[in-house]
PDB file of N, CA and C in Angstrom:
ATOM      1  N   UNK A   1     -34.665   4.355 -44.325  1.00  0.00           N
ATOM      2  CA  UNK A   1     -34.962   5.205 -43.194  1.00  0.00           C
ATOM      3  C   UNK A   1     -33.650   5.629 -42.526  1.00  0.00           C
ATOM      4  N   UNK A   2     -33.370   7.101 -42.627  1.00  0.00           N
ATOM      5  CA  UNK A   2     -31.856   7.583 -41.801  1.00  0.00           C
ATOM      6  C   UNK A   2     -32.200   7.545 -40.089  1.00  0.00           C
ATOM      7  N   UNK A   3     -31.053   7.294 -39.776  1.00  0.00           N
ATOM      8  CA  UNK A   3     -30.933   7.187 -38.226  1.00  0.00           C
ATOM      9  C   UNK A   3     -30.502   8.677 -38.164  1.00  0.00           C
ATOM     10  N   UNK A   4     -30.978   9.072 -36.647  1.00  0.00           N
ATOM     11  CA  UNK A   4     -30.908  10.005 -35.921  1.00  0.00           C
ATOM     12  C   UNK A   4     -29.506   9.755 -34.944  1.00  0.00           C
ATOM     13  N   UNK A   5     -29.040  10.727 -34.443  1.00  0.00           N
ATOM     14  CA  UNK A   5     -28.197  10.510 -33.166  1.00  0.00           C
ATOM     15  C   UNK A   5     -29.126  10.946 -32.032  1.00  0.00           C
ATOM     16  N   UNK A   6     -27.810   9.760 -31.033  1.00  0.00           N
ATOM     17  CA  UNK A   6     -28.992   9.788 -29.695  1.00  0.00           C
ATOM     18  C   UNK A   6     -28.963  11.116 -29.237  1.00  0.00           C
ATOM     19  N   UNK A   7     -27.453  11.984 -29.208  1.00  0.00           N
ATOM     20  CA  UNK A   7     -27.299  13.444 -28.639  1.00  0.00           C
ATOM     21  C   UNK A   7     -27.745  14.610 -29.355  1.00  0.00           C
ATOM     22  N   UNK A   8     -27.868  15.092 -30.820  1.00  0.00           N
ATOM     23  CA  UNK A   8     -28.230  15.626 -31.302  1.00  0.00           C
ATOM     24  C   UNK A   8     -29.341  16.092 -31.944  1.00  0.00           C
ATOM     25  N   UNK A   9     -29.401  14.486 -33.147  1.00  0.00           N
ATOM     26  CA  UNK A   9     -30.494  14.693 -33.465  1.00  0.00           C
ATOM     27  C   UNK A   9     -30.490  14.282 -35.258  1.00  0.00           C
ATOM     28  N   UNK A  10     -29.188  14.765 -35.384  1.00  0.00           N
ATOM     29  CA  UNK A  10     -28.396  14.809 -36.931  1.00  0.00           C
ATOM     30  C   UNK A  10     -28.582  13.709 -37.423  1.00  0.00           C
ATOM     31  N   UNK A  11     -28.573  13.263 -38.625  1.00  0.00           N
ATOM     32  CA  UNK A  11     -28.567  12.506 -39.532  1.00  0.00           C
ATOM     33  C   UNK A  11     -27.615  11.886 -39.629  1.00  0.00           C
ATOM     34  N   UNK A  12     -27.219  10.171 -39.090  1.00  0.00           N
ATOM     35  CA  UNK A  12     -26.105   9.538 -39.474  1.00  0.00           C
ATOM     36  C   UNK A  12     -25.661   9.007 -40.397  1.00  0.00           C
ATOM     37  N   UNK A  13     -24.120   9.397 -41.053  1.00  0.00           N
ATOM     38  CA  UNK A  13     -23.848   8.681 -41.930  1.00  0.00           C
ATOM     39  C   UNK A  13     -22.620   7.690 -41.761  1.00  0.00           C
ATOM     40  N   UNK A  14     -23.162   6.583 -42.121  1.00  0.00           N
ATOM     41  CA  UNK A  14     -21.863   5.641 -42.156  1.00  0.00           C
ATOM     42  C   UNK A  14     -22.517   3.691 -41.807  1.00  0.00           C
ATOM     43  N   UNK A  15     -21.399   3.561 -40.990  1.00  0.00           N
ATOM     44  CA  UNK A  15     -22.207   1.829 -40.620  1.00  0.00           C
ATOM     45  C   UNK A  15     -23.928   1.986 -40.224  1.00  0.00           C
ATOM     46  N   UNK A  16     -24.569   0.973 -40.394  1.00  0.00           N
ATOM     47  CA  UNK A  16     -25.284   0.628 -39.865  1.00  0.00           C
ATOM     48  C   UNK A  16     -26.078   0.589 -38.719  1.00  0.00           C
ATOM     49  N   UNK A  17     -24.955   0.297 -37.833  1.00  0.00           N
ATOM     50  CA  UNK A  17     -25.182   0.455 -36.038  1.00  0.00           C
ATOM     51  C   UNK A  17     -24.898   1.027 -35.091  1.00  0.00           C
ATOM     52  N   UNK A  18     -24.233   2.539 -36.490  1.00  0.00           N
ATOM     53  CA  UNK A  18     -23.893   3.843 -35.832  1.00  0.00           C
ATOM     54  C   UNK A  18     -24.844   4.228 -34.555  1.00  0.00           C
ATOM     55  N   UNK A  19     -24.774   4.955 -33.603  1.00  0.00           N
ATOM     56  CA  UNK A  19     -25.636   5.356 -32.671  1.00  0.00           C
ATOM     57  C   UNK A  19     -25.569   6.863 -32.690  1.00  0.00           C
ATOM     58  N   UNK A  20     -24.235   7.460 -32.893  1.00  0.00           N
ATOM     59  CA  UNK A  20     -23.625   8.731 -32.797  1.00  0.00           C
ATOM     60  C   UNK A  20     -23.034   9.726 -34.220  1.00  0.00           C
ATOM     61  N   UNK A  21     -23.587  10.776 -34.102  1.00  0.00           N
ATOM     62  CA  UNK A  21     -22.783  11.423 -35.674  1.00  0.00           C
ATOM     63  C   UNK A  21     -21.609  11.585 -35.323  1.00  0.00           C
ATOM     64  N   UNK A  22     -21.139  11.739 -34.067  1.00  0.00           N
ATOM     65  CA  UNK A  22     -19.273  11.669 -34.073  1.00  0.00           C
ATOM     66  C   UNK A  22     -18.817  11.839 -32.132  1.00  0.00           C
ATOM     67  N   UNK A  23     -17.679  11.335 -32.075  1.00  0.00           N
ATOM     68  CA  UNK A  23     -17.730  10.803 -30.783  1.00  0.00           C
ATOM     69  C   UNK A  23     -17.747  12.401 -29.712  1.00  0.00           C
ATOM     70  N   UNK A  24     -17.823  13.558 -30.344  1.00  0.00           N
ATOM     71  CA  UNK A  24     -18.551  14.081 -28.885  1.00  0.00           C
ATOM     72  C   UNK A  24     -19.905  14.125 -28.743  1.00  0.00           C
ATOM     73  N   UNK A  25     -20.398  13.854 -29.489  1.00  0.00           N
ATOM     74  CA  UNK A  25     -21.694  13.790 -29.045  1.00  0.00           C
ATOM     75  C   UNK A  25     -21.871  12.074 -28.534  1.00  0.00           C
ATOM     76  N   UNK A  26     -21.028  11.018 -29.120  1.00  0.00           N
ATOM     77  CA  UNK A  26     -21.289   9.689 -28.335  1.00  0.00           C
ATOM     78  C   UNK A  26     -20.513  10.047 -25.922  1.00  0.00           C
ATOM     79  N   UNK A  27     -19.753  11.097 -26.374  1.00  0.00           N
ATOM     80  CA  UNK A  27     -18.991  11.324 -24.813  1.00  0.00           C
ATOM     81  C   UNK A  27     -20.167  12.316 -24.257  1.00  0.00           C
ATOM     82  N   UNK A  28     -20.782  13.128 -24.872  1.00  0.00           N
ATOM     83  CA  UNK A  28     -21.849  14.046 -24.193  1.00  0.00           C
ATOM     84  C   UNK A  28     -23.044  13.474 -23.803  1.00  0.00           C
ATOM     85  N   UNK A  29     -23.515  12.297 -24.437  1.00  0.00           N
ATOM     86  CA  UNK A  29     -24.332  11.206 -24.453  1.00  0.00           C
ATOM     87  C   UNK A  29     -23.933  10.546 -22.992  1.00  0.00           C
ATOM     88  N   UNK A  30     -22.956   9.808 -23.465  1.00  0.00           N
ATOM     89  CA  UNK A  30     -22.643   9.328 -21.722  1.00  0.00           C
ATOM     90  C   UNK A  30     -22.474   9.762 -21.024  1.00  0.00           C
ATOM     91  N   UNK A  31     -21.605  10.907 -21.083  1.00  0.00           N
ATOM     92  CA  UNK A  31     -21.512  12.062 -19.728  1.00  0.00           C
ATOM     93  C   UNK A  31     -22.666  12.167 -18.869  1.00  0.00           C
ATOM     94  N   UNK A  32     -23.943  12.175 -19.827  1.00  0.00           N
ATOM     95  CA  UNK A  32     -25.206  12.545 -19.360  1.00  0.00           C
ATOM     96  C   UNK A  32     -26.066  11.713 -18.561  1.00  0.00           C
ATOM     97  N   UNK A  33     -25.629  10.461 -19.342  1.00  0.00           N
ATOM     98  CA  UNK A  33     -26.639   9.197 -18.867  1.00  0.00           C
ATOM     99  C   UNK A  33     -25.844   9.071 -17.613  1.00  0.00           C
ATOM    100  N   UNK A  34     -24.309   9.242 -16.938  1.00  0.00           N
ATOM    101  CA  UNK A  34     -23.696   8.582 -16.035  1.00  0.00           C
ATOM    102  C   UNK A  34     -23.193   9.456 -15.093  1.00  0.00           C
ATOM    103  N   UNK A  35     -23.654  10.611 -14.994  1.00  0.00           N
ATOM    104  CA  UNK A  35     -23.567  12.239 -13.655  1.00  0.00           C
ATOM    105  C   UNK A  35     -24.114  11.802 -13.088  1.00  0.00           C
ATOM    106  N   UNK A  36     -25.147  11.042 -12.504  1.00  0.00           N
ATOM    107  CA  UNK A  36     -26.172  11.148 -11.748  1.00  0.00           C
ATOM    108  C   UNK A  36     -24.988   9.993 -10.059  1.00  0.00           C
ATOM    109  N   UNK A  37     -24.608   8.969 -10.723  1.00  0.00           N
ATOM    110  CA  UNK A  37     -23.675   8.511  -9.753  1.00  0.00           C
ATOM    111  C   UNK A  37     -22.391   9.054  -9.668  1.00  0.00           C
ATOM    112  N   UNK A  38     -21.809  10.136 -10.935  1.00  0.00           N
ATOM    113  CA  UNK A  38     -20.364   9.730 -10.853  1.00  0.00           C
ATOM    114  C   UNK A  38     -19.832  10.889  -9.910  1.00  0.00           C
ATOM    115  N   UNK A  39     -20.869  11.709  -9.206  1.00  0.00           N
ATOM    116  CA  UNK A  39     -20.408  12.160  -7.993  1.00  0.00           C
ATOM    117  C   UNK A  39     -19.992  11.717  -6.385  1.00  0.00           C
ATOM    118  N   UNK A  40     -21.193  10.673  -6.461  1.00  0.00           N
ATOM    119  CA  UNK A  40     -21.058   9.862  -5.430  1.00  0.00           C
ATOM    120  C   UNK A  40     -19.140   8.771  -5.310  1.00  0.00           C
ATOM    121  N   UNK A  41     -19.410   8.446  -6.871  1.00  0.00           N
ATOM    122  CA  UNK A  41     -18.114   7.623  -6.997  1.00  0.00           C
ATOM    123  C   UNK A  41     -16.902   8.376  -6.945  1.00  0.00           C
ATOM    124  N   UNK A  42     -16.872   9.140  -7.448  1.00  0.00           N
ATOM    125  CA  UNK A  42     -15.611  10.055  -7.412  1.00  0.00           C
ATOM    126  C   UNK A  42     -15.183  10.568  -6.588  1.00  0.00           C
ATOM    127  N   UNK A  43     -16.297  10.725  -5.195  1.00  0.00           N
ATOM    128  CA  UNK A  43     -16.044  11.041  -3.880  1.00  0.00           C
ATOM    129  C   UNK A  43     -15.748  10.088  -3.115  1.00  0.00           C
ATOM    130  N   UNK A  44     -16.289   8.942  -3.526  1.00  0.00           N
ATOM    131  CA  UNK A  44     -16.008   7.865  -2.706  1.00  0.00           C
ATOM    132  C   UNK A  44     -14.726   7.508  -2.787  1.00  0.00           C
ATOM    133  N   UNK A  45     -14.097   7.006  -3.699  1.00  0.00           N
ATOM    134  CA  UNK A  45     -13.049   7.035  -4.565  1.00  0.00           C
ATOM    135  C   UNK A  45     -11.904   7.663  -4.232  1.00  0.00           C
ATOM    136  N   UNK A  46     -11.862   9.299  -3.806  1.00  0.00           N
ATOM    137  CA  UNK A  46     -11.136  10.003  -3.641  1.00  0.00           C
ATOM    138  C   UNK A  46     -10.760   9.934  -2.085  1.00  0.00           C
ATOM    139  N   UNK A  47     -12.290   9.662  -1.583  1.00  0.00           N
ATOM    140  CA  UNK A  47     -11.549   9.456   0.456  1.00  0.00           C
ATOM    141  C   UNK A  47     -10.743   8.535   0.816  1.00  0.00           C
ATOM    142  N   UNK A  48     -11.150   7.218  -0.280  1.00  0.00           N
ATOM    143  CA  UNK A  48     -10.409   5.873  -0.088  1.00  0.00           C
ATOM    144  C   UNK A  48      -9.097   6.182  -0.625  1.00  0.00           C
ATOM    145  N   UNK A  49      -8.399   6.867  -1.634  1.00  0.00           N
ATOM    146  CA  UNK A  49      -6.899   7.095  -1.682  1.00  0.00           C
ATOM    147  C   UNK A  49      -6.474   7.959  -1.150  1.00  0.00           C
ATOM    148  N   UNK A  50      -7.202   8.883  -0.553  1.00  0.00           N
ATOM    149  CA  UNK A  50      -6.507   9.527   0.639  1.00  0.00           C
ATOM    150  C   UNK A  50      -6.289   8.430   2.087  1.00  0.00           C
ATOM    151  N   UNK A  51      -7.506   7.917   2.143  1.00  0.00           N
ATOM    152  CA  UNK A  51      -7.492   7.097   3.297  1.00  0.00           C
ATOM    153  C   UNK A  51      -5.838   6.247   3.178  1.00  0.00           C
ATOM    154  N   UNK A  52      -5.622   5.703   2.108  1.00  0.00           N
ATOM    155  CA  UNK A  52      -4.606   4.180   1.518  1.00  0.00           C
ATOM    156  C   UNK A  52      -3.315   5.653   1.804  1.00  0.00           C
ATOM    157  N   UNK A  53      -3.259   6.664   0.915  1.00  0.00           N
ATOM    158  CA  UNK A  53      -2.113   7.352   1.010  1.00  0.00           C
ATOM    159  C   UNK A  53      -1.524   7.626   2.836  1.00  0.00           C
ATOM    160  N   UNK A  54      -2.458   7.527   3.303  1.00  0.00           N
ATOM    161  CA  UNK A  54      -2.112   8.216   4.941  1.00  0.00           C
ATOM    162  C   UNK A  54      -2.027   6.877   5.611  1.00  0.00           C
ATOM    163  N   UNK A  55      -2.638   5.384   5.366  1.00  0.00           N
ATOM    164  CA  UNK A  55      -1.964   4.348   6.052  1.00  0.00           C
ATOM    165  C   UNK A  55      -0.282   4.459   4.979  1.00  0.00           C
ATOM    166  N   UNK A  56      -0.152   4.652   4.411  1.00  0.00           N
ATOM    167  CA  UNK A  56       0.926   3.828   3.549  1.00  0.00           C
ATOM    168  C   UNK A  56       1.890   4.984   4.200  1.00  0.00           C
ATOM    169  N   UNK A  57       1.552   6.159   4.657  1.00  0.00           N
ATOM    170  CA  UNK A  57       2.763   6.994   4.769  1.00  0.00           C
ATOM    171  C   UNK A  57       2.984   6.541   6.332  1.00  0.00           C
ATOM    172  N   UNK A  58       2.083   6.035   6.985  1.00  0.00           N
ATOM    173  CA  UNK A  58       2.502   6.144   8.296  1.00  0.00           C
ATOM    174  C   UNK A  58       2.985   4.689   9.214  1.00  0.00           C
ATOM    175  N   UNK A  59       2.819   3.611   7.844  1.00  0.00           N
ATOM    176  CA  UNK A  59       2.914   2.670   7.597  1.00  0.00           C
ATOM    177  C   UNK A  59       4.545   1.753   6.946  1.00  0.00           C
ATOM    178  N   UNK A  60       5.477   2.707   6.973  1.00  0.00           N
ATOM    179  CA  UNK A  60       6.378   2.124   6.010  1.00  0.00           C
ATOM    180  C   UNK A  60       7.361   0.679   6.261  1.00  0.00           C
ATOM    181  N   UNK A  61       7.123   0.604   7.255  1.00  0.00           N
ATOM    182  CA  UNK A  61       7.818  -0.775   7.644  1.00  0.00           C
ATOM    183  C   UNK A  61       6.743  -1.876   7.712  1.00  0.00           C
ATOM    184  N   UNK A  62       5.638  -1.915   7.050  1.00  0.00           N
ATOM    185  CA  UNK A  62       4.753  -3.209   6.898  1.00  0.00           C
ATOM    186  C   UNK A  62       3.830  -3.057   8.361  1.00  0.00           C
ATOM    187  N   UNK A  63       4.350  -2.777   9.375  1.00  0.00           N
ATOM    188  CA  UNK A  63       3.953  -3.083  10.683  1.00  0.00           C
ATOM    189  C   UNK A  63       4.188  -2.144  11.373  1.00  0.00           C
ATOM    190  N   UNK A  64       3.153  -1.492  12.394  1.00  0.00           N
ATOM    191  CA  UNK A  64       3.738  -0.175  13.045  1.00  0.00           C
ATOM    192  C   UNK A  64       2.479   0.040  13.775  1.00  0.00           C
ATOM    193  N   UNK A  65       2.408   1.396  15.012  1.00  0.00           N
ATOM    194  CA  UNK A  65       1.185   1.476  15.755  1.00  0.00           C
ATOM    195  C   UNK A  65       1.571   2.619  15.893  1.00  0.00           C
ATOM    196  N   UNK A  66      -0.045   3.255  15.331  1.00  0.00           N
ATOM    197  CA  UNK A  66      -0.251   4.874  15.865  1.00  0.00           C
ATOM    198  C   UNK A  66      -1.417   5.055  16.473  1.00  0.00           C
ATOM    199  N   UNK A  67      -1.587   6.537  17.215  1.00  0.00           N
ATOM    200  CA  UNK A  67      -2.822   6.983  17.579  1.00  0.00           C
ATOM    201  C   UNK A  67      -4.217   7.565  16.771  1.00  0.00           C
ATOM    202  N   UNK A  68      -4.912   7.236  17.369  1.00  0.00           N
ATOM    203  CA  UNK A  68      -5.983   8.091  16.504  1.00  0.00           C
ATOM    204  C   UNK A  68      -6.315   8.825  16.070  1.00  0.00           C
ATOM    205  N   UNK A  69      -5.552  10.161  17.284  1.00  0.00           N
ATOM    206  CA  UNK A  69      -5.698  11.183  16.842  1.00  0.00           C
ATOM    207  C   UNK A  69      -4.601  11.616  15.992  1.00  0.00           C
ATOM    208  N   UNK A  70      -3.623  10.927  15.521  1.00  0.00           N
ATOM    209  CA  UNK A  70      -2.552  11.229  14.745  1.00  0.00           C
ATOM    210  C   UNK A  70      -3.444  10.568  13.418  1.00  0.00           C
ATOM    211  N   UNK A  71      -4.417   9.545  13.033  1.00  0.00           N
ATOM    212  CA  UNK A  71      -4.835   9.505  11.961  1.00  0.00           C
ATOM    213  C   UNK A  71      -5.717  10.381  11.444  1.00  0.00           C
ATOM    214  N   UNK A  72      -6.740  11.011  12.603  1.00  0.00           N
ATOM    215  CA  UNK A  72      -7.526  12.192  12.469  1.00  0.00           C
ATOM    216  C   UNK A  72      -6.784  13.608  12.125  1.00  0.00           C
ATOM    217  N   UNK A  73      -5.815  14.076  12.704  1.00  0.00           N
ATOM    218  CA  UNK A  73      -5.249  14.856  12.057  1.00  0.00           C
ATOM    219  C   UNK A  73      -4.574  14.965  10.794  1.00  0.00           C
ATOM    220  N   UNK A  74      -4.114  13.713  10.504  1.00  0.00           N
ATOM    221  CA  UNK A  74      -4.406  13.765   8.724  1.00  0.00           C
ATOM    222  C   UNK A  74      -4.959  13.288   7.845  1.00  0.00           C
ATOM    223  N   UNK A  75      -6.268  13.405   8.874  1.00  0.00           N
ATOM    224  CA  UNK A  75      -7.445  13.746   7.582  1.00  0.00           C
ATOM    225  C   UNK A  75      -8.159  11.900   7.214  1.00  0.00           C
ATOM    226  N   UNK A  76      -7.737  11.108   8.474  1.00  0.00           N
ATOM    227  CA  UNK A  76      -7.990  10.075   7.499  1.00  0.00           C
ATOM    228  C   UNK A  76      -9.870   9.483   8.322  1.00  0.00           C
ATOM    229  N   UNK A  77     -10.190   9.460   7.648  1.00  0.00           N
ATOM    230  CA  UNK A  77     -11.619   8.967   8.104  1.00  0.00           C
ATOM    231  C   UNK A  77     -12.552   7.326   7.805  1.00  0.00           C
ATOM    232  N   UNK A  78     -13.057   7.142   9.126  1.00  0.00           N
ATOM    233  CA  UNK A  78     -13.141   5.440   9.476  1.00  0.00           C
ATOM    234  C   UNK A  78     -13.921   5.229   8.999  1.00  0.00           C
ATOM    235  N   UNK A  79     -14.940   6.047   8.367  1.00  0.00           N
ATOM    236  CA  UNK A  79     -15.927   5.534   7.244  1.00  0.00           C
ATOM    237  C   UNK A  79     -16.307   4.796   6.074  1.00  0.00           C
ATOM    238  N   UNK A  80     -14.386   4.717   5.406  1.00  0.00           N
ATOM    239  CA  UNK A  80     -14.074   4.354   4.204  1.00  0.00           C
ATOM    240  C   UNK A  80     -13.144   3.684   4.213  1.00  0.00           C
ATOM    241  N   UNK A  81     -13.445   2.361   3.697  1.00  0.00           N
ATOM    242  CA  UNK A  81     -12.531   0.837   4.245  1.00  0.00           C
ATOM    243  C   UNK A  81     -12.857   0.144   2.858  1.00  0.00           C
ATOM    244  N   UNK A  82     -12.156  -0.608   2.110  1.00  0.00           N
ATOM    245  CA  UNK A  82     -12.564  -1.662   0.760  1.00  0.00           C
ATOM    246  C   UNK A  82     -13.022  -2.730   1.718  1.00  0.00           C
ATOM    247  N   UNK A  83     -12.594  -3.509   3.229  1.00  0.00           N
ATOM    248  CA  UNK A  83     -12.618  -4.707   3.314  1.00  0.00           C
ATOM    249  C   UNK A  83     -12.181  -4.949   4.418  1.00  0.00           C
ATOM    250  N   UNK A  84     -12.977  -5.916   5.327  1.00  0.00           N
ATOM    251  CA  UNK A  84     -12.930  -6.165   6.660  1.00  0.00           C
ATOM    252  C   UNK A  84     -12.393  -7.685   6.939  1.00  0.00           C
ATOM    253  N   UNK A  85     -11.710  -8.076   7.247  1.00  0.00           N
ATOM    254  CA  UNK A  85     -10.698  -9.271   7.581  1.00  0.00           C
ATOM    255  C   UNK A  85     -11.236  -9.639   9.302  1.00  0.00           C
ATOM    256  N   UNK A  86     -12.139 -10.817   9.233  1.00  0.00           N
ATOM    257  CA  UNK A  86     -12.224 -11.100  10.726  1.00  0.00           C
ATOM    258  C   UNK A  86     -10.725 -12.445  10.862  1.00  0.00           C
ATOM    259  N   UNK A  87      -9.992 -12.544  12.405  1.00  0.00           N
ATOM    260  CA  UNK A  87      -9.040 -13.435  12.287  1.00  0.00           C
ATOM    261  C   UNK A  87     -10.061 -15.244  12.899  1.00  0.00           C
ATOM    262  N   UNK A  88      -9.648 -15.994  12.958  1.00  0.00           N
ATOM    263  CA  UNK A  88     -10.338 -16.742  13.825  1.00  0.00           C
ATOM    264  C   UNK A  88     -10.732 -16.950  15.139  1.00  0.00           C
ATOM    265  N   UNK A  89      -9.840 -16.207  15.920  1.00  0.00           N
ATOM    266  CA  UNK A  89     -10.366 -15.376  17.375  1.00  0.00           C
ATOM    267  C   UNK A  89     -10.827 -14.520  17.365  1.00  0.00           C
ATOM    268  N   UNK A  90     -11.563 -14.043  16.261  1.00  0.00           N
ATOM    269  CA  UNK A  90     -12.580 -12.807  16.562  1.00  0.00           C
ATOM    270  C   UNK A  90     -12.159 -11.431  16.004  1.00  0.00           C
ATOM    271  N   UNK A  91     -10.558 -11.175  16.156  1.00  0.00           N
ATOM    272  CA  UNK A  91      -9.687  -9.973  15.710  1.00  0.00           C
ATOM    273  C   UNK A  91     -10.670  -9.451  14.273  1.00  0.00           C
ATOM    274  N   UNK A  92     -11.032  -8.078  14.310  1.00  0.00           N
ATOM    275  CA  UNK A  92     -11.571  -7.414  13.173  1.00  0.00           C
ATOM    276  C   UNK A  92     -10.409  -6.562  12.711  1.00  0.00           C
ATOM    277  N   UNK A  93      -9.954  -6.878  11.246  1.00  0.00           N
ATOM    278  CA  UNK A  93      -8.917  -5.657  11.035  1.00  0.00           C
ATOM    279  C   UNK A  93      -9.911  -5.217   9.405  1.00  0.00           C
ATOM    280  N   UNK A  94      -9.588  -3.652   9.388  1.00  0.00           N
ATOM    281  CA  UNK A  94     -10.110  -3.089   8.539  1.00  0.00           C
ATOM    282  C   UNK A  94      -9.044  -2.248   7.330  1.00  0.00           C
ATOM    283  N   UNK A  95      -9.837  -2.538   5.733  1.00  0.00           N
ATOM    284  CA  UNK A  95      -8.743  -2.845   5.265  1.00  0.00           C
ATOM    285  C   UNK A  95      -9.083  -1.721   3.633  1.00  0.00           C
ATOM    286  N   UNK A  96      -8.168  -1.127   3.400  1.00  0.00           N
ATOM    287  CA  UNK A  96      -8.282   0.062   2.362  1.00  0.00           C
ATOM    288  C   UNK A  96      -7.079  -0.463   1.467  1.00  0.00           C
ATOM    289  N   UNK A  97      -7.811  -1.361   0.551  1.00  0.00           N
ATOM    290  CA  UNK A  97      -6.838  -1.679  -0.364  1.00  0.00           C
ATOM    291  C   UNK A  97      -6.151  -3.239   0.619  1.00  0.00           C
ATOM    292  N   UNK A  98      -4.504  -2.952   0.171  1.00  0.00           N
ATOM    293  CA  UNK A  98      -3.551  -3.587   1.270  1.00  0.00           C
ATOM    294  C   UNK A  98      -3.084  -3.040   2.507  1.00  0.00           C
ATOM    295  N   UNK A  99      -3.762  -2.174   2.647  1.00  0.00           N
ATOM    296  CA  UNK A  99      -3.092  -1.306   3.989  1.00  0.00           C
ATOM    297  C   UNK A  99      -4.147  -1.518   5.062  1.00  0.00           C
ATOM    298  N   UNK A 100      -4.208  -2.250   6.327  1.00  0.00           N
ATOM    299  CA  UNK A 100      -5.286  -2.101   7.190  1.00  0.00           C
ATOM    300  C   UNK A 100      -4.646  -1.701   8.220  1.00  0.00           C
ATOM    301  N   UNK A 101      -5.984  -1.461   9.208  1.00  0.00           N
ATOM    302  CA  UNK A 101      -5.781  -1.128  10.787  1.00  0.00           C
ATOM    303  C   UNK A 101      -6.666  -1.661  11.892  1.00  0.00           C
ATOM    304  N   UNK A 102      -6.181  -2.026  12.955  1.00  0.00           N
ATOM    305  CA  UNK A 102      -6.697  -2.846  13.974  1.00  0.00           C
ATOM    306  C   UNK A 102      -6.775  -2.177  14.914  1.00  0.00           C
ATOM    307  N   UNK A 103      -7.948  -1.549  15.425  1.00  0.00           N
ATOM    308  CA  UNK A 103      -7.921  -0.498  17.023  1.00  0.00           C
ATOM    309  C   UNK A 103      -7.867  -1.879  18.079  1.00  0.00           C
ATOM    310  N   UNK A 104      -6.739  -0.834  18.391  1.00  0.00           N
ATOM    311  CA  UNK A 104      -6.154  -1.870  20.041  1.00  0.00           C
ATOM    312  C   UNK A 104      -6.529  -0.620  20.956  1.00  0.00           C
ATOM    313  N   UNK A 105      -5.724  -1.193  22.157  1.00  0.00           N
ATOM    314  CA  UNK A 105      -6.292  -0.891  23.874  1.00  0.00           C
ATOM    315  C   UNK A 105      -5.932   1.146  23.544  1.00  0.00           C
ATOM    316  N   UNK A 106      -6.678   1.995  23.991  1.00  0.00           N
ATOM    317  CA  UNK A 106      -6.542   3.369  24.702  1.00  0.00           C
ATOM    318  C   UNK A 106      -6.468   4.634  23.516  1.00  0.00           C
ATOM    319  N   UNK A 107      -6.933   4.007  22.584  1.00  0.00           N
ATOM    320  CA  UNK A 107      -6.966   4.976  21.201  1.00  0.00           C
ATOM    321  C   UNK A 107      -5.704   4.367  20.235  1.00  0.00           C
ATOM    322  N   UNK A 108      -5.674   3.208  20.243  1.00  0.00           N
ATOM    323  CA  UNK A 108      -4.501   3.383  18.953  1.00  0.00           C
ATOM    324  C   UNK A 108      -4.602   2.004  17.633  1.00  0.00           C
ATOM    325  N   UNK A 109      -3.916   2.076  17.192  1.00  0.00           N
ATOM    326  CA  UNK A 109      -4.551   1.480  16.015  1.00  0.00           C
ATOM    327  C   UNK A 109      -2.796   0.822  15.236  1.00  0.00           C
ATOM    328  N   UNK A 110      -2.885  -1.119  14.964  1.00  0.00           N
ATOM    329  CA  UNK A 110      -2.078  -1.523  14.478  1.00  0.00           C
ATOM    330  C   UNK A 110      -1.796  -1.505  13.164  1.00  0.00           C
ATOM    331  N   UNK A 111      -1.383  -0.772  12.612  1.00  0.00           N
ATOM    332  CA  UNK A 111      -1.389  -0.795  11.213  1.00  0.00           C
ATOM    333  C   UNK A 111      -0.513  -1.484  10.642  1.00  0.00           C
ATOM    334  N   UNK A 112      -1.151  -2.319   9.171  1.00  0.00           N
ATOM    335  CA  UNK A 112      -0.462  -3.848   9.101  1.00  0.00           C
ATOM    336  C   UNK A 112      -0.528  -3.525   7.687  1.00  0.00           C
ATOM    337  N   UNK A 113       0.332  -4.369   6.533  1.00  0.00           N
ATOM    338  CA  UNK A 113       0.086  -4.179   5.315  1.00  0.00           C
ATOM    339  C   UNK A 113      -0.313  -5.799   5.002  1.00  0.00           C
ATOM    340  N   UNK A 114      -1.087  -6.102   3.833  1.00  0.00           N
ATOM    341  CA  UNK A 114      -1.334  -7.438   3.745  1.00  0.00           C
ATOM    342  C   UNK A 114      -0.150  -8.180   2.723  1.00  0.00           C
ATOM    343  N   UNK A 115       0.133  -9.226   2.930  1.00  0.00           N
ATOM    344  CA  UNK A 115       0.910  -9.866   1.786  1.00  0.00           C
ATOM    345  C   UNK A 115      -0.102 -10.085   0.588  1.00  0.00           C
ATOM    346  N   UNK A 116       0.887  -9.557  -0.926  1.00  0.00           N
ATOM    347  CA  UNK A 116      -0.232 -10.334  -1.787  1.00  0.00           C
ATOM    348  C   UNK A 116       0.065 -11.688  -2.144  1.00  0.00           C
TER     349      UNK A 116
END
């Protein structure tokens, strides 16, 4: 009994546990099965290295404090964080990658890099 491919349809020849008559149709295959999230991810994805690029630029001495609206104007948005660091007094710092930020007193924000 000949196997079919999953994308086409064609007649496979070769191993056994072929799935695909040749790898664009095994990449058109997955392409297909994996669109349905890889918009979500790729967006997600993309805010978070913008987010990491705009602490790291404004960030270069490890330790430093800016305003908010200096992070809003470039573009960086509080929505998108890898990871939240509570300290043992309570301190919440929020964290994109190694680069976080801590809103302190009147709009401004400590930006800290983590040791690895």
């Amino acid at each position: 009994m000949a196997k079919e491919c999953l994308e086409c349809g064609e007649k496979i020849v070769g191993r056994i546990d072929k799935k695909f008559c040749s790898d664009g149709c095994r990449n058109a295959y997955n392409n297909n099965v994996n669109k349905d999230n890889k918009n979500l991810i790729r967006n997600t994805n993309n805010r978070l290295r913008k987010n990491y690029r705009i602490l790291e630029a404004l960030n270069p001495e490890q330790k430093t404090k800016t305003s908010r609206a200096k992070l809003i104007e470039a573009g960086f948005d509080f929505n998108y964080f890898t990871s939240i660091y509570t300290t043992k007094v309570g301190t919440v710092y929020y964290f994109v990658y190694d680069q976080g930020y801590l809103p302190i007193e009147n709009g401004y924000y400590a930006l800290v890099k983590r040791e690895s």
